[in-house]
C-alpha atoms as a PDB file:
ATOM      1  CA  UNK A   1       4.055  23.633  14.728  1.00  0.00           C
ATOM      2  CA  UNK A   2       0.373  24.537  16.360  1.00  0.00           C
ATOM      3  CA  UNK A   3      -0.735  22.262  12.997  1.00  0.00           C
ATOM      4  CA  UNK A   4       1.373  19.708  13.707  1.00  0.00           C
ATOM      5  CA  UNK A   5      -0.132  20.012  16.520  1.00  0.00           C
ATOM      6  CA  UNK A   6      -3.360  20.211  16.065  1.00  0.00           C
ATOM      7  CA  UNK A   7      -3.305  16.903  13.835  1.00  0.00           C
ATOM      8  CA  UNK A   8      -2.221  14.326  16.378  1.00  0.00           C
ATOM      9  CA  UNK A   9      -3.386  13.605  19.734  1.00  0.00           C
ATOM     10  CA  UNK A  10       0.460  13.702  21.326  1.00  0.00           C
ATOM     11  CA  UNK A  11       3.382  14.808  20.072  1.00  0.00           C
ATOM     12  CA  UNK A  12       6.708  13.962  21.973  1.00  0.00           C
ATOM     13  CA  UNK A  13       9.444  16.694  22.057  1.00  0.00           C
ATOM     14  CA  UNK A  14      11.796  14.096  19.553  1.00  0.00           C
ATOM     15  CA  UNK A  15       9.187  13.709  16.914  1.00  0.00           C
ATOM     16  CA  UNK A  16       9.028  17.593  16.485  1.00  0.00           C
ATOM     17  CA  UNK A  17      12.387  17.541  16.828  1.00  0.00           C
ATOM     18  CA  UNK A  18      12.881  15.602  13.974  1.00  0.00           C
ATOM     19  CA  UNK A  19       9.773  16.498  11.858  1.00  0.00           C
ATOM     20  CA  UNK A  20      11.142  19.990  11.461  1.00  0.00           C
ATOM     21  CA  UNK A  21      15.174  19.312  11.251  1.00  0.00           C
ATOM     22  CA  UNK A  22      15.784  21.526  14.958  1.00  0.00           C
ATOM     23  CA  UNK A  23      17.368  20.555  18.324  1.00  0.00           C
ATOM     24  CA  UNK A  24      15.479  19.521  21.519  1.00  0.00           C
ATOM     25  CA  UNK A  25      16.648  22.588  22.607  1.00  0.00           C
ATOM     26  CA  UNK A  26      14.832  24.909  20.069  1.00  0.00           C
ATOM     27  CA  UNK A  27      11.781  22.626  20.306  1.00  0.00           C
ATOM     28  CA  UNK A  28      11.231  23.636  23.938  1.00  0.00           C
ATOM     29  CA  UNK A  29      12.147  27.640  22.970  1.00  0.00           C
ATOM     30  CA  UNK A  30       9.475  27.496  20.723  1.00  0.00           C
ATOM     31  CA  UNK A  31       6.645  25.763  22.768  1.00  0.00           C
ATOM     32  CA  UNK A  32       7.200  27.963  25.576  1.00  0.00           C
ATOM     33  CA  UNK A  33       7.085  31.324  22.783  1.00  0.00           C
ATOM     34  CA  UNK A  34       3.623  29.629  21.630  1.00  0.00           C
ATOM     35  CA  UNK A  35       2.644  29.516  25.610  1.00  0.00           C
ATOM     36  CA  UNK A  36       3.187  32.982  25.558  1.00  0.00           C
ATOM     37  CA  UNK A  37       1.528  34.242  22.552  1.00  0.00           C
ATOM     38  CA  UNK A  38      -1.848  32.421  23.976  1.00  0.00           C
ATOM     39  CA  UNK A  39      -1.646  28.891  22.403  1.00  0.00           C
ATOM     40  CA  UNK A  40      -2.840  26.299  25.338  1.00  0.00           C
ATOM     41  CA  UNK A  41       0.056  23.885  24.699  1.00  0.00           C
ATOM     42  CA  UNK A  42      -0.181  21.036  27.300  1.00  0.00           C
ATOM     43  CA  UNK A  43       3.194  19.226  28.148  1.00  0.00           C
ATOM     44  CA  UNK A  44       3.442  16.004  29.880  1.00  0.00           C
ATOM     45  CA  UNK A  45       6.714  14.715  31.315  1.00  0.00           C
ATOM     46  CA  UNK A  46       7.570  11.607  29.378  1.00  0.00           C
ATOM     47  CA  UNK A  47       4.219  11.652  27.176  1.00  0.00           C
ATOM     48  CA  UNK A  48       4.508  15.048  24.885  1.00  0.00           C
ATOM     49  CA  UNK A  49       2.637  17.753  24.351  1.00  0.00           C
ATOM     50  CA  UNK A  50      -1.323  18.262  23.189  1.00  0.00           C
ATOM     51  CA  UNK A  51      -3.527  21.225  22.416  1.00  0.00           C
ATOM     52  CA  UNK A  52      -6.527  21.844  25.078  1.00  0.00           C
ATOM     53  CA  UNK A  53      -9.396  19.927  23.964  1.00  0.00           C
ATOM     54  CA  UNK A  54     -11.666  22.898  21.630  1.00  0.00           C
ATOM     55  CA  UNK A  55      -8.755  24.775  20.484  1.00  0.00           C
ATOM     56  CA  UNK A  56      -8.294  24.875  16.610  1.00  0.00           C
ATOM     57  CA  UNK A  57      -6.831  26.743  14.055  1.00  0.00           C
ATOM     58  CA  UNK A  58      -9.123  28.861  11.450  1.00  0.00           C
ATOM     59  CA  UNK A  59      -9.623  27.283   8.449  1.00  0.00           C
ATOM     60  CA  UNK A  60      -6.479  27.124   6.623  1.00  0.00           C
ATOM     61  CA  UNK A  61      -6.303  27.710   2.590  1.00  0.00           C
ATOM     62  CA  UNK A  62      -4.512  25.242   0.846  1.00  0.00           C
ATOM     63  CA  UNK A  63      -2.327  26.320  -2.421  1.00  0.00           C
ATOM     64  CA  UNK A  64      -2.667  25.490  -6.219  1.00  0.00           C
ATOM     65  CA  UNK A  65      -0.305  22.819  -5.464  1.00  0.00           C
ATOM     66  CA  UNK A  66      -1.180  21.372  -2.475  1.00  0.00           C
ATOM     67  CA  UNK A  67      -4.531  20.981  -3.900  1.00  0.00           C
ATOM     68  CA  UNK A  68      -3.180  19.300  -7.021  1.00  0.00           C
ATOM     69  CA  UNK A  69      -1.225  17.152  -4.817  1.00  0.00           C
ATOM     70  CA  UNK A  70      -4.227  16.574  -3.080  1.00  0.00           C
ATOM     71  CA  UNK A  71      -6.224  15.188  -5.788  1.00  0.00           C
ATOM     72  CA  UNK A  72      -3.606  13.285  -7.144  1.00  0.00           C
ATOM     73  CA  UNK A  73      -3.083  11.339  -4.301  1.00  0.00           C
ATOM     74  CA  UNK A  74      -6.913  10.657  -4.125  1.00  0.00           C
ATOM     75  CA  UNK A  75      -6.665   9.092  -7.884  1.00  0.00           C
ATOM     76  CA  UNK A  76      -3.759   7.217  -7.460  1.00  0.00           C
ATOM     77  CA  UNK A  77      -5.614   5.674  -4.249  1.00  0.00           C
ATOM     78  CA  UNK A  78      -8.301   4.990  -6.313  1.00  0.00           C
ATOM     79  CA  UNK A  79      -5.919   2.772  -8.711  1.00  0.00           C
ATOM     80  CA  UNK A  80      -3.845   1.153  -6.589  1.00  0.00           C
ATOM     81  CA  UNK A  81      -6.706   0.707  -3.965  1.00  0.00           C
ATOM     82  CA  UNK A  82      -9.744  -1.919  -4.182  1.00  0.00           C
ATOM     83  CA  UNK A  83     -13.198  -0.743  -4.174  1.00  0.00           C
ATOM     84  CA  UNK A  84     -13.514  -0.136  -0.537  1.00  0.00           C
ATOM     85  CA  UNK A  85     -11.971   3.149  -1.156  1.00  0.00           C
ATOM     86  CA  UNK A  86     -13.641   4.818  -3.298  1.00  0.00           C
ATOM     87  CA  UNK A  87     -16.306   6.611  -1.825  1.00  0.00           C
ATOM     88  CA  UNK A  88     -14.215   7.948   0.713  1.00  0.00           C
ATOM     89  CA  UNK A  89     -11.877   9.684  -2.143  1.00  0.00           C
ATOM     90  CA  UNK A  90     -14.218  10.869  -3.773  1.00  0.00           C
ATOM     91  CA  UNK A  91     -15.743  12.713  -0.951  1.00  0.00           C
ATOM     92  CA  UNK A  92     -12.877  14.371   0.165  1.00  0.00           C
ATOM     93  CA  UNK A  93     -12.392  15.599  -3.324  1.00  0.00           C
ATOM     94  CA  UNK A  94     -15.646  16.640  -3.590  1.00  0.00           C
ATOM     95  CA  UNK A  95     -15.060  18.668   0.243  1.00  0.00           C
ATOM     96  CA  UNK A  96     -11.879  19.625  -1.502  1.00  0.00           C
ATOM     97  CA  UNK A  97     -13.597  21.241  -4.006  1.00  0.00           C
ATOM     98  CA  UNK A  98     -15.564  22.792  -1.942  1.00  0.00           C
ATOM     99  CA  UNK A  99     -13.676  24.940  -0.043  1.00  0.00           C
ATOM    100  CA  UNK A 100     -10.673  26.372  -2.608  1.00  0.00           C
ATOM    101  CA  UNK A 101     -11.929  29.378  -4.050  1.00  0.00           C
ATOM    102  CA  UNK A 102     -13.330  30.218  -7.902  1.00  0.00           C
ATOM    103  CA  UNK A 103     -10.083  30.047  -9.829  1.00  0.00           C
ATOM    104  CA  UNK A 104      -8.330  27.344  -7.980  1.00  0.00           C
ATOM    105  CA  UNK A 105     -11.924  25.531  -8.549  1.00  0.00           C
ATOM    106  CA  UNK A 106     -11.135  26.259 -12.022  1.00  0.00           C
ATOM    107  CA  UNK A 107      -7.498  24.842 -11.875  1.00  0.00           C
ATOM    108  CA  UNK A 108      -8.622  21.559 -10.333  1.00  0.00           C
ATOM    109  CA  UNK A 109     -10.972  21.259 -13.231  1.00  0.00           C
ATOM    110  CA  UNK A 110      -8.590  21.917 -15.595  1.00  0.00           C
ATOM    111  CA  UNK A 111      -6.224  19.012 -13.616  1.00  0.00           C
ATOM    112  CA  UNK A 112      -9.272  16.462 -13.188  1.00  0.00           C
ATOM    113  CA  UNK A 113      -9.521  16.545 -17.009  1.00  0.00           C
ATOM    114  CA  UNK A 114      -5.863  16.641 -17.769  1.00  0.00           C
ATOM    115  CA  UNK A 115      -4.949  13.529 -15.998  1.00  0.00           C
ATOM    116  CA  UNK A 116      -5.676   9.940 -16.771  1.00  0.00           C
ATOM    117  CA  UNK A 117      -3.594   7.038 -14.657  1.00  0.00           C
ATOM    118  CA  UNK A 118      -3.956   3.862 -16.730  1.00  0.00           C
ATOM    119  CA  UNK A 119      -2.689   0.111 -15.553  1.00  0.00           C
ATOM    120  CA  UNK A 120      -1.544   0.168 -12.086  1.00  0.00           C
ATOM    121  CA  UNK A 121      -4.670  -1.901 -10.629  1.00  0.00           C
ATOM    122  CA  UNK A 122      -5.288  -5.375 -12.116  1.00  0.00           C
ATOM    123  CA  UNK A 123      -8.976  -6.747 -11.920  1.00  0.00           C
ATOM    124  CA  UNK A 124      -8.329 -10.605 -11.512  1.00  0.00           C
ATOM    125  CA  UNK A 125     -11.376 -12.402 -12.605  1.00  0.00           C
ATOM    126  CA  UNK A 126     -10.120 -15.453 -10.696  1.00  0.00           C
ATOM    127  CA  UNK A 127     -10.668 -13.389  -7.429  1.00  0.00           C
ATOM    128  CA  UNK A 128     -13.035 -14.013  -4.388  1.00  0.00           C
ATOM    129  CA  UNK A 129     -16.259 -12.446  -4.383  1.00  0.00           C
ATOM    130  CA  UNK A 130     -15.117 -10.365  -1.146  1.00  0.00           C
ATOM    131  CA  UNK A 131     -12.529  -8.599  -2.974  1.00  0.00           C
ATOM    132  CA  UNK A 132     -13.508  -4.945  -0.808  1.00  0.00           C
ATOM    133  CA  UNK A 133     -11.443  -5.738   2.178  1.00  0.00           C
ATOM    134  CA  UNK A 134      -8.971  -2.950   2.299  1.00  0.00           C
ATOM    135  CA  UNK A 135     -10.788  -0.108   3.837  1.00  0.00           C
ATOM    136  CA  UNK A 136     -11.987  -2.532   6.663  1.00  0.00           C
ATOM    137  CA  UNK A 137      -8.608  -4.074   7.596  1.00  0.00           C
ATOM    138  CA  UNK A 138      -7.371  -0.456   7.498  1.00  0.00           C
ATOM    139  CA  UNK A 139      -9.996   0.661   9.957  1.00  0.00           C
ATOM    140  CA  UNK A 140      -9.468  -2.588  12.154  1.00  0.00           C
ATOM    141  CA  UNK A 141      -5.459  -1.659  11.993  1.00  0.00           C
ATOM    142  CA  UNK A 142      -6.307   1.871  13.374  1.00  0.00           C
ATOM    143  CA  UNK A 143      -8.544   1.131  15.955  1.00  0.00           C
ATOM    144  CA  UNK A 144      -6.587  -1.997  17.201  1.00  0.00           C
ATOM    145  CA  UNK A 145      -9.820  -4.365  16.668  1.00  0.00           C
ATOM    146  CA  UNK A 146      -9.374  -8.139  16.073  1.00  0.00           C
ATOM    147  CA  UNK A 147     -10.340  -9.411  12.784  1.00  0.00           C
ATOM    148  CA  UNK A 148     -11.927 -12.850  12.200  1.00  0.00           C
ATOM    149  CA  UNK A 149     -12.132 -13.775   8.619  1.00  0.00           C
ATOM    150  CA  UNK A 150     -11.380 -17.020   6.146  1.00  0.00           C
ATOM    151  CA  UNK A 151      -8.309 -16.887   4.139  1.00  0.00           C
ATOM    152  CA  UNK A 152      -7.161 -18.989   1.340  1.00  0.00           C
ATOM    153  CA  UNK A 153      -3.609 -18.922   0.394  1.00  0.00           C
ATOM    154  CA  UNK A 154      -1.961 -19.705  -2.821  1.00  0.00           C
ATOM    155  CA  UNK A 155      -3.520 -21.418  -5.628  1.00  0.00           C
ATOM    156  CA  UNK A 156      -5.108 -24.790  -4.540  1.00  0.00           C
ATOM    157  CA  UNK A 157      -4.749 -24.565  -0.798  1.00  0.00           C
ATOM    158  CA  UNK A 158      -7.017 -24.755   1.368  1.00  0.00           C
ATOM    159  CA  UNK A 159      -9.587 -22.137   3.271  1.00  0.00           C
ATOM    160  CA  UNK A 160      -8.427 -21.924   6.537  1.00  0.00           C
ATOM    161  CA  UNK A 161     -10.354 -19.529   9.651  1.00  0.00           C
ATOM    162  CA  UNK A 162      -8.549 -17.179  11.434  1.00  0.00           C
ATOM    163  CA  UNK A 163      -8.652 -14.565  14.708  1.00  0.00           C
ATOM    164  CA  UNK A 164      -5.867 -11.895  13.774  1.00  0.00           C
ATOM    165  CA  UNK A 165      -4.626  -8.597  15.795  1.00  0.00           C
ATOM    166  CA  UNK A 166      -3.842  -6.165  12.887  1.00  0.00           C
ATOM    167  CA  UNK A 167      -0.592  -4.492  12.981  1.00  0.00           C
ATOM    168  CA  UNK A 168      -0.241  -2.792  10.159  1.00  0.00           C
ATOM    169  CA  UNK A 169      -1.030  -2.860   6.063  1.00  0.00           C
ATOM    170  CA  UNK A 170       1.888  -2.880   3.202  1.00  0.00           C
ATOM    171  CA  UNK A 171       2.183  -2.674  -0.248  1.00  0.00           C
ATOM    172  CA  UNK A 172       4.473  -5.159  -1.960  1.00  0.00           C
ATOM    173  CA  UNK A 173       5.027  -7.230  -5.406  1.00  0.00           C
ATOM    174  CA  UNK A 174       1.944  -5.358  -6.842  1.00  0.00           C
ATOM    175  CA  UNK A 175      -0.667  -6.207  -3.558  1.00  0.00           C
ATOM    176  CA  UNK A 176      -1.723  -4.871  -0.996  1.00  0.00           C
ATOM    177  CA  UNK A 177      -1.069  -7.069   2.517  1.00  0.00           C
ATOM    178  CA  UNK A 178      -2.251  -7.180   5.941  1.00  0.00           C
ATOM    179  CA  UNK A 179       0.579  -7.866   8.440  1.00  0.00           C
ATOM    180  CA  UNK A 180      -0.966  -9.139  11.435  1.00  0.00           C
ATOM    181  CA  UNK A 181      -0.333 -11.450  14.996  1.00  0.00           C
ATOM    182  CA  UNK A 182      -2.220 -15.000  13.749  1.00  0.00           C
ATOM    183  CA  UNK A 183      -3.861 -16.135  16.964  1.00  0.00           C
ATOM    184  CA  UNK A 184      -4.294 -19.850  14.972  1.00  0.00           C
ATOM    185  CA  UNK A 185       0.101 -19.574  13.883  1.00  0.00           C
ATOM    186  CA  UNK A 186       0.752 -17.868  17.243  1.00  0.00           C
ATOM    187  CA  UNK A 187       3.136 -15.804  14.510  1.00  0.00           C
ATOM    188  CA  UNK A 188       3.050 -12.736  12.787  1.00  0.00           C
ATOM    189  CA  UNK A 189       1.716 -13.513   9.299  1.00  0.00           C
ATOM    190  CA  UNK A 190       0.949 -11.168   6.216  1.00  0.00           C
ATOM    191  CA  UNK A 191      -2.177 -12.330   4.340  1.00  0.00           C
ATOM    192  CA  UNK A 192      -3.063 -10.675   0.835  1.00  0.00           C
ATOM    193  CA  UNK A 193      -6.375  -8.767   1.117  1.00  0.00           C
ATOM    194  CA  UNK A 194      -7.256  -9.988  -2.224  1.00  0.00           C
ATOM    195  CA  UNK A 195      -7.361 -13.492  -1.191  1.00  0.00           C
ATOM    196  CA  UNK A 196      -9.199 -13.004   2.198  1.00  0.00           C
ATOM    197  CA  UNK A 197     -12.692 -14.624   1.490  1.00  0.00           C
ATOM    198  CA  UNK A 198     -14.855 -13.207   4.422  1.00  0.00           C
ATOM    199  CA  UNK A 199     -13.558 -10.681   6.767  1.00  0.00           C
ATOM    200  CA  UNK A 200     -15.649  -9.593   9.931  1.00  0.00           C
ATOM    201  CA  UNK A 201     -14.051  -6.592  12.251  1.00  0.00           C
ATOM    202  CA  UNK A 202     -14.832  -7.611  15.835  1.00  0.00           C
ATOM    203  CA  UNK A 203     -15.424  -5.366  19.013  1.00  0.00           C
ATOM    204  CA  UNK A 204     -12.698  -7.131  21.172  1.00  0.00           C
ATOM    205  CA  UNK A 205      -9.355  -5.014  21.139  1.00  0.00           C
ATOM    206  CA  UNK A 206      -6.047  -5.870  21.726  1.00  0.00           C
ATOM    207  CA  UNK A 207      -2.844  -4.245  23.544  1.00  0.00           C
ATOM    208  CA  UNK A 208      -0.535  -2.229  21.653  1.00  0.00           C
ATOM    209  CA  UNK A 209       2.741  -4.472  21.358  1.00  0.00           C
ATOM    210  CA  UNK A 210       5.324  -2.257  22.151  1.00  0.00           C
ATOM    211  CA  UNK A 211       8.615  -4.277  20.623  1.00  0.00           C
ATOM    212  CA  UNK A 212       7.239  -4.065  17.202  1.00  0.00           C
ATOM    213  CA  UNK A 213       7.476  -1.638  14.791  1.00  0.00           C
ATOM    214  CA  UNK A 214       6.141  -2.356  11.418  1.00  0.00           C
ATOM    215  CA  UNK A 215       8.889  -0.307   9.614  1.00  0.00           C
ATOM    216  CA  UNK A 216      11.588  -2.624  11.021  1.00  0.00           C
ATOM    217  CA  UNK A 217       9.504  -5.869  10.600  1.00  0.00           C
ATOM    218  CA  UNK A 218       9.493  -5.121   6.752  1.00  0.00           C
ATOM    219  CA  UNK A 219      13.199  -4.095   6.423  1.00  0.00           C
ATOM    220  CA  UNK A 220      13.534  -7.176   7.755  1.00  0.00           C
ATOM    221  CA  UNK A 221      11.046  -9.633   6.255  1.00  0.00           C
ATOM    222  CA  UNK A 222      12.396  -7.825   2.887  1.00  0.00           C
ATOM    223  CA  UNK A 223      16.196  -9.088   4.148  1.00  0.00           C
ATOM    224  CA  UNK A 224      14.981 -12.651   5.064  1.00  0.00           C
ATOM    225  CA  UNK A 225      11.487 -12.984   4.438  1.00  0.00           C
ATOM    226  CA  UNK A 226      10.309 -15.657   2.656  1.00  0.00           C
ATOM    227  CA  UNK A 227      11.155 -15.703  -1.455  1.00  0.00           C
ATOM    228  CA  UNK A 228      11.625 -17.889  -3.996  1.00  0.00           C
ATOM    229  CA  UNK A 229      14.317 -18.301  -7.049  1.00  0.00           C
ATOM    230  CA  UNK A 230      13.843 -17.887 -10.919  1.00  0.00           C
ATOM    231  CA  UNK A 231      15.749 -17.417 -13.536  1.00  0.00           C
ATOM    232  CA  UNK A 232      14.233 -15.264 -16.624  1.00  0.00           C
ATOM    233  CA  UNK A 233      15.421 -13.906 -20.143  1.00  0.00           C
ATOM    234  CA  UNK A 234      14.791 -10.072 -21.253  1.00  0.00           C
ATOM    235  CA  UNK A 235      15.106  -9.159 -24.686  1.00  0.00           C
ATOM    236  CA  UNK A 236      17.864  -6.154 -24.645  1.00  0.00           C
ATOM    237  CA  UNK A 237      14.809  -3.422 -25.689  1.00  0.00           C
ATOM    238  CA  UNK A 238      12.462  -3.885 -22.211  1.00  0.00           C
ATOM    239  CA  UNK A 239      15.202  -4.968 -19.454  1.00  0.00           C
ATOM    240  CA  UNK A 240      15.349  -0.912 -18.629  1.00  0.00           C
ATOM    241  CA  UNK A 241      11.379  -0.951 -17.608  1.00  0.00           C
ATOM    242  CA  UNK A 242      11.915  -4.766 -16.283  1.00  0.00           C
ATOM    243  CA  UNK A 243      14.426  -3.269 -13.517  1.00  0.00           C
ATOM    244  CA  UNK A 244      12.151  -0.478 -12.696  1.00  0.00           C
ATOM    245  CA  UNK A 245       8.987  -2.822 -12.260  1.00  0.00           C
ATOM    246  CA  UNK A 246      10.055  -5.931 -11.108  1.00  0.00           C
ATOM    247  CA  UNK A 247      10.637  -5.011  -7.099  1.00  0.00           C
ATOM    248  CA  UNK A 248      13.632  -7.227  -6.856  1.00  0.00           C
ATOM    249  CA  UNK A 249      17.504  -6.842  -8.219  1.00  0.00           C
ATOM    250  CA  UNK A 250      18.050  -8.631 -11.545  1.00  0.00           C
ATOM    251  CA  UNK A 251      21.336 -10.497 -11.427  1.00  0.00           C
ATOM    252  CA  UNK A 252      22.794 -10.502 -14.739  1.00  0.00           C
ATOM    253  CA  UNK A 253      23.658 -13.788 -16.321  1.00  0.00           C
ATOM    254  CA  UNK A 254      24.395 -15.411 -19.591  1.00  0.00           C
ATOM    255  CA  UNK A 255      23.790 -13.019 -22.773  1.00  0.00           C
ATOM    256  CA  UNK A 256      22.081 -14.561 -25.888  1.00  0.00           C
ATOM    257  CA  UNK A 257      18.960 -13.902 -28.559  1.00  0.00           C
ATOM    258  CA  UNK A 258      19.534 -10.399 -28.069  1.00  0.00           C
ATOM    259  CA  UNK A 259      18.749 -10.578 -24.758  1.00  0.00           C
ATOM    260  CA  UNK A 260      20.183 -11.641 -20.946  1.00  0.00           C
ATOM    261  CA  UNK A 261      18.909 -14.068 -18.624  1.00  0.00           C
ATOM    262  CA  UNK A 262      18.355 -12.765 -14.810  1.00  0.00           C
ATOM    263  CA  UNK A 263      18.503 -14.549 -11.545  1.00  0.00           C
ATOM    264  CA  UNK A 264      16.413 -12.813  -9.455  1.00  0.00           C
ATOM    265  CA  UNK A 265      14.093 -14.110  -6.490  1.00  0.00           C
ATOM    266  CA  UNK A 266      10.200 -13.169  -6.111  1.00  0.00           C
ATOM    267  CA  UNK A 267       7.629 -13.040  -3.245  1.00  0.00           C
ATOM    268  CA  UNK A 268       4.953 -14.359  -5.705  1.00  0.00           C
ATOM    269  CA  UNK A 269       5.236 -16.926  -8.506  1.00  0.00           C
ATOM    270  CA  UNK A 270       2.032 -16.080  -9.443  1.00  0.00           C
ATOM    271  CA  UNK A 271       2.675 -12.549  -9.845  1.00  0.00           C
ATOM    272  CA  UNK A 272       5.992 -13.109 -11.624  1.00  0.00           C
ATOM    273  CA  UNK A 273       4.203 -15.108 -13.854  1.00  0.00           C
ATOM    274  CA  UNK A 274       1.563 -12.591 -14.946  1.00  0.00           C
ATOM    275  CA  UNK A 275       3.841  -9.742 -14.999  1.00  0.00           C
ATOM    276  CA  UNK A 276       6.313 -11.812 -17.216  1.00  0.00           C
ATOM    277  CA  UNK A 277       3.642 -12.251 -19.953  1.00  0.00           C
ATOM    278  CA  UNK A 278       2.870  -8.669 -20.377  1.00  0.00           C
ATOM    279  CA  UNK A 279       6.300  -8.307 -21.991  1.00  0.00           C
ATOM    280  CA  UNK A 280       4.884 -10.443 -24.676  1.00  0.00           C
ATOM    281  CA  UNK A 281       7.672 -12.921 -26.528  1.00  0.00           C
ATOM    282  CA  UNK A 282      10.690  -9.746 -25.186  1.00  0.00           C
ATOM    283  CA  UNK A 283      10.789 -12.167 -22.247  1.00  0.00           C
ATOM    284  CA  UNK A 284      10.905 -15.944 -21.084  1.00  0.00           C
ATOM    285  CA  UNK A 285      10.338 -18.077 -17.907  1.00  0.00           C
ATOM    286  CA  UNK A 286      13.274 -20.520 -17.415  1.00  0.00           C
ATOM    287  CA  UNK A 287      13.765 -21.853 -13.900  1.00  0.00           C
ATOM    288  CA  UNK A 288      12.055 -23.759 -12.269  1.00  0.00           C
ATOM    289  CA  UNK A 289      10.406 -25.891 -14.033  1.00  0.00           C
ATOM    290  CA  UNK A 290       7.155 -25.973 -12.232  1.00  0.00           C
ATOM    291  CA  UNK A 291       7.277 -21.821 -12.516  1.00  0.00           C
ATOM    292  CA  UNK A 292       7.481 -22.042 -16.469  1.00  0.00           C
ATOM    293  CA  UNK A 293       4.916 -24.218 -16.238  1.00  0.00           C
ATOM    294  CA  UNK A 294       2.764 -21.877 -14.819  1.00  0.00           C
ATOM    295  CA  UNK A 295       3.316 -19.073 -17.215  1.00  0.00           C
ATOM    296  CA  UNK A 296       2.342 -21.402 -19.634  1.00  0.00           C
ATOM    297  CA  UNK A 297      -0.693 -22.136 -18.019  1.00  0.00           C
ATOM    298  CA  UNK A 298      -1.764 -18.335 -17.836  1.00  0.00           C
ATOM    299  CA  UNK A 299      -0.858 -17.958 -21.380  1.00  0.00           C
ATOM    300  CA  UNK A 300      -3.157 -20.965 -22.582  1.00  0.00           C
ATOM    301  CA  UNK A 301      -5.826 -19.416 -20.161  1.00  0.00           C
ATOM    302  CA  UNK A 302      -5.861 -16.221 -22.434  1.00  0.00           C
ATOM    303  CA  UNK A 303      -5.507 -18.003 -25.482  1.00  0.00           C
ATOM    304  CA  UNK A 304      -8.689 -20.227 -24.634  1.00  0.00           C
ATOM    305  CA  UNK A 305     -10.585 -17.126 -23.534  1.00  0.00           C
ATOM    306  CA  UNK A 306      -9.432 -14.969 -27.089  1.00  0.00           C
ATOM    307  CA  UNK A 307     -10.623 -18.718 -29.296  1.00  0.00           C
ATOM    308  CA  UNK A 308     -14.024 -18.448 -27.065  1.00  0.00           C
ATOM    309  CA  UNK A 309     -14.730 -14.911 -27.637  1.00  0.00           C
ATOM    310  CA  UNK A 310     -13.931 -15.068 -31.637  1.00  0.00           C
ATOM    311  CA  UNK A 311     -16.026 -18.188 -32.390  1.00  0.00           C
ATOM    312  CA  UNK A 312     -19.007 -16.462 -30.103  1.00  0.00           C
ATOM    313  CA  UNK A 313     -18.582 -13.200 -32.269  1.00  0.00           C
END
């Protein structure tokens, strides 16, 4: 508890409460039996309790698998992160390092070299040239700090300038997205960090806003958000890893060619489409229209790039 503690500012009663499975009763047992064995516990009527300001733990040593977990949190970060990222991980896994003794030194080595995570981030050469954005909308979301930057939606649309109060940062349909109050909308709006051209954190602030809670605002926008229809085939051998990767329910249709065709509805046609061709000819765009179009498009795009490369070699 005195490191649950220790890692937040405040801690109401109900958070402990619920962190650690226990009543409100036993909660308040136990922060008076810390009182008494010396810990400076500070309670507040309706804010929570604190540590005096100075008061830490000694150094704590983390386990075999803690550390593991550790480190493979860092690389996963590092795959399904942008660039922004990166030197932060790898400095805390370098302080990891640092501090777990000779042979657990030895078993992160043994880990580092024994794990490879392949695929999960997709470099898109048709992105901005500020593609870093990440770790500077995440600061802006922690510190409550407006962000000004220019933004360009889907394909073809048009750059468009915006003030926005950051509220929080998802990760949805294989991108990462700031959700954020869009002084220019006067709406929420969630922008893809990918697609933000310039981004600029500013020293205004802004008010914490106190009937929203980002957990409930996704539930929700995944309910009724925005999405669009289409209708794919699956050849019978791949629709197991297309219902694991395709973050929305496949609704079974007509069966033919060995395969089924899905209704299913998608936050991104431009995703779908680029996802769809990595199943090769195991699966087909149908409806709309104007979305098998697009596949079509992406697939001539690699075909044109392939012919360019082989008559240059």
């Amino acid at each position: 508890m005195v490191m649950h503690l220790q890692g937040r500012r405040v801690v109401r009663a109900e958070e402990l409460a619920e962190h650690y499975g226990i009543s409100l009763r036993t909660v308040y047992r136990d922060i008076a039996a810390l009182g008494e064995a010396g810990v400076p516990v500070v309670g507040e009527a309706g804010v929570g309790y604190s540590l005096v300001k100075g008061y830490h733990l000694p150094p704590v040593m983390l386990t075999a698998e803690e550390a593991s977990a550790l480190f493979t949190g860092g690389e996963l970060a590092k795959k399904f992160t942008d660039g922004s990222l990166n030197a932060a991980v790898d400095g805390a896994l370098a302080k990891l390092r640092a501090i777990l003794p000779a042979e657990r030194k030895d078993h992160m080595e043994h880990l580092a070299r024994g794990t490879v995570i392949v695929g999960l981030r997709r470099e898109d050469e048709t992105a901005p040239p500020f593609r870093y954005g990440l770790g500077v909308v995440q600061q802006a979301v922690a510190r409550r700090r407006v962000l000004a930057m220019a933004y360009r939606g889907r394909e073809r649309a048009e750059e468009t300038v915006r003030e926005v109060e950051p509220l929080g940062v998802v990760f949805y349909g294989g991108n990462w997205y700031l959700v954020a109050w869009c002084r220019l909308r006067k709406d929420l709006r969630h922008f893809r960090v990918d697609r933000i051209q310039n981004l600029e954190m500013r020293m205004e602030s802004f008010g914490t806003r106190a009937d929203f809670s980002l957990s409930e605002h996704m539930e929700d926008y995944t309910n009724h958000g925005e999405t669009f229809p289409a209708k794919v085939w699956f050849a019978r051998e791949v629709q197991e890893r297309a219902r694991a990767e395709s973050y929305a329910t496949l609704v079974a249709a007509e069966e033919r060619d060995g395969g089924t065709e899905f209704a299913m509805l998608t936050w991104s046609y431009d995703w779908l489409a680029r996802w769809l061709l990595s199943f090769g000819d195991k699966a087909e765009a149908l409806e709309p229209v104007t979305f098998r179009e697009q596949v079509r498009g992406v697939a001539e795009a690699a075909e044109a790039r392939y012919k360019k490369r082989g008559a240059a070699s």
